[in-house]
Protein backbone atom coordinates (compact mmCIF):
# COMPACT_ATOMS: atom_id res chain seq x y z
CA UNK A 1 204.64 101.71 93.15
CA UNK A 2 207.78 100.39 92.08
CA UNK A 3 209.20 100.90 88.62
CA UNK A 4 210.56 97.81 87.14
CA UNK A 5 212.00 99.04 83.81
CA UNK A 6 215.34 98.79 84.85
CA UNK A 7 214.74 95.36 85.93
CA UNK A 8 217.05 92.74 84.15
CA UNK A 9 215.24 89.81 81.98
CA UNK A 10 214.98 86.49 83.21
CA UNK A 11 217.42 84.57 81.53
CA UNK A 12 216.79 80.71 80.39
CA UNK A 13 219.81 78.60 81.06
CA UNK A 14 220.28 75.38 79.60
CA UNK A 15 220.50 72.31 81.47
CA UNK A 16 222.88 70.62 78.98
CA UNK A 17 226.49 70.69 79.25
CA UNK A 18 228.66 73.24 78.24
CA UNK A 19 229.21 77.54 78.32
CA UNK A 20 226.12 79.49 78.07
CA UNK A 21 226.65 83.51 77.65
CA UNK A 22 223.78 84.56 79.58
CA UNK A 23 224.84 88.90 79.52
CA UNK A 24 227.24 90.64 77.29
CA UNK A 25 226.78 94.27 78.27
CA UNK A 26 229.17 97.12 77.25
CA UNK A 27 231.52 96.83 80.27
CA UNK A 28 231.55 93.32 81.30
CA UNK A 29 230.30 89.53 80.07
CA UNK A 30 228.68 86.72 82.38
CA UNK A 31 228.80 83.30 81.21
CA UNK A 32 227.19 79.89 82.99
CA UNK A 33 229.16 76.84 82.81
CA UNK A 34 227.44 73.75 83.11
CA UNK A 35 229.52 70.32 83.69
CA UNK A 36 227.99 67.00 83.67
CA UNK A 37 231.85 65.15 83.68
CA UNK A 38 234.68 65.99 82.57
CA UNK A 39 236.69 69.07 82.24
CA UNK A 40 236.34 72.25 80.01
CA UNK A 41 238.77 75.11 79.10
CA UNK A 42 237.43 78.79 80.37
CA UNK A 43 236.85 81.57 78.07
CA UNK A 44 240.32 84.03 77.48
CA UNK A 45 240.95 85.87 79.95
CA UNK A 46 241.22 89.54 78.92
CA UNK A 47 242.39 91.66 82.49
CA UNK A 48 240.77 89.94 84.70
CA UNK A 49 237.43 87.44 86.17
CA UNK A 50 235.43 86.19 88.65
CA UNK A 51 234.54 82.97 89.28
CA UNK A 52 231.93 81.52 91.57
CA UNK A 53 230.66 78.06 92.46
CA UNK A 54 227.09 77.60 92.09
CA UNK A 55 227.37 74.16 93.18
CA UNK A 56 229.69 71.68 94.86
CA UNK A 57 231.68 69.54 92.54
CA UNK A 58 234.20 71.47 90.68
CA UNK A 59 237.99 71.78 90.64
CA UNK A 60 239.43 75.15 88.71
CA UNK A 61 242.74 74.29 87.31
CA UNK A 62 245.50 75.81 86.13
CA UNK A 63 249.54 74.70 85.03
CA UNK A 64 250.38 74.48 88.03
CA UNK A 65 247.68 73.37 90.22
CA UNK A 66 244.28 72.82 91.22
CA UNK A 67 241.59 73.72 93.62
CA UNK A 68 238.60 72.53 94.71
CA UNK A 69 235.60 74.60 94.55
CA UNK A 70 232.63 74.83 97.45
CA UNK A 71 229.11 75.89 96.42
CA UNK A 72 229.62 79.91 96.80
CA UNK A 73 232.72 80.60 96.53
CA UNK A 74 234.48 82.75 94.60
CA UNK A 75 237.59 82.98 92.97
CA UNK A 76 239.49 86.21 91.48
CA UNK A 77 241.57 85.34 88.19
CA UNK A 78 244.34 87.76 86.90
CA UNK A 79 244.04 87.78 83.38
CA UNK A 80 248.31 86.54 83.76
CA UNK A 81 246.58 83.18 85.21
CA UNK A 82 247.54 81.52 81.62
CA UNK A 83 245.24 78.30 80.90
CA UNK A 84 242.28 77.60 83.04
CA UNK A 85 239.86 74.85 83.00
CA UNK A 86 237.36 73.38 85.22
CA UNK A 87 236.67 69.94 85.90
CA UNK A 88 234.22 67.56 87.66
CA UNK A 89 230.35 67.63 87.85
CA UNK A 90 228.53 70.83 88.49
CA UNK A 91 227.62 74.75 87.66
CA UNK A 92 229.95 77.73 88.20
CA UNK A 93 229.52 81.70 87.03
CA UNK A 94 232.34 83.64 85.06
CA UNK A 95 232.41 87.39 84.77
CA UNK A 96 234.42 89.61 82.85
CA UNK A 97 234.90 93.08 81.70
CA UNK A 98 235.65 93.72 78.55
């Protein structure tokens, strides 16, 4: 028998465009970002964050640069990274302590 209690909720995430905080937890945040065009500044970086693709389609960018992002990969960002945004058509993941 398996005990389930400690299983997380299924979360419902939005289709529509835009940031979507799907856990805020005591140590750490996880927020969806959904892009149909365009480009959208990420949440404040406190220390630090991951970021993952969950599709093909986006470019993170910073001041100084860009990159483009492939469907599961994942990027670490140093909470010194200054401005980020992403651009482009598509769905990433952003976690964060707190």
């Amino acid at each position: 028998v398996t005990d389930l209690s400690f299983a997380p909720e299924p979360g419902h995430w939005d289709e529509k465009p835009g940031t979507t905080r799907m856990l805020d937890k005591k140590y750490f945040s996880l927020d969806l970002i959904s892009l149909e065009e365009g480009r959208t500044a990420l949440p404040e970086l406190t220390d630090f964050g991951f970021l993952t693709a969950l599709t093909d389609g986006l470019t993170l960018q910073w001041d100084d640069g860009e990159v483009r992002m492939g469907k599961g990969e994942s990027f670490f960002l140093p909470g010194a990274s200054g401005r980020l945004s992403l651009s482009g058509r598509g769905k990433a993941a952003l976690s964060m302590p707190k």
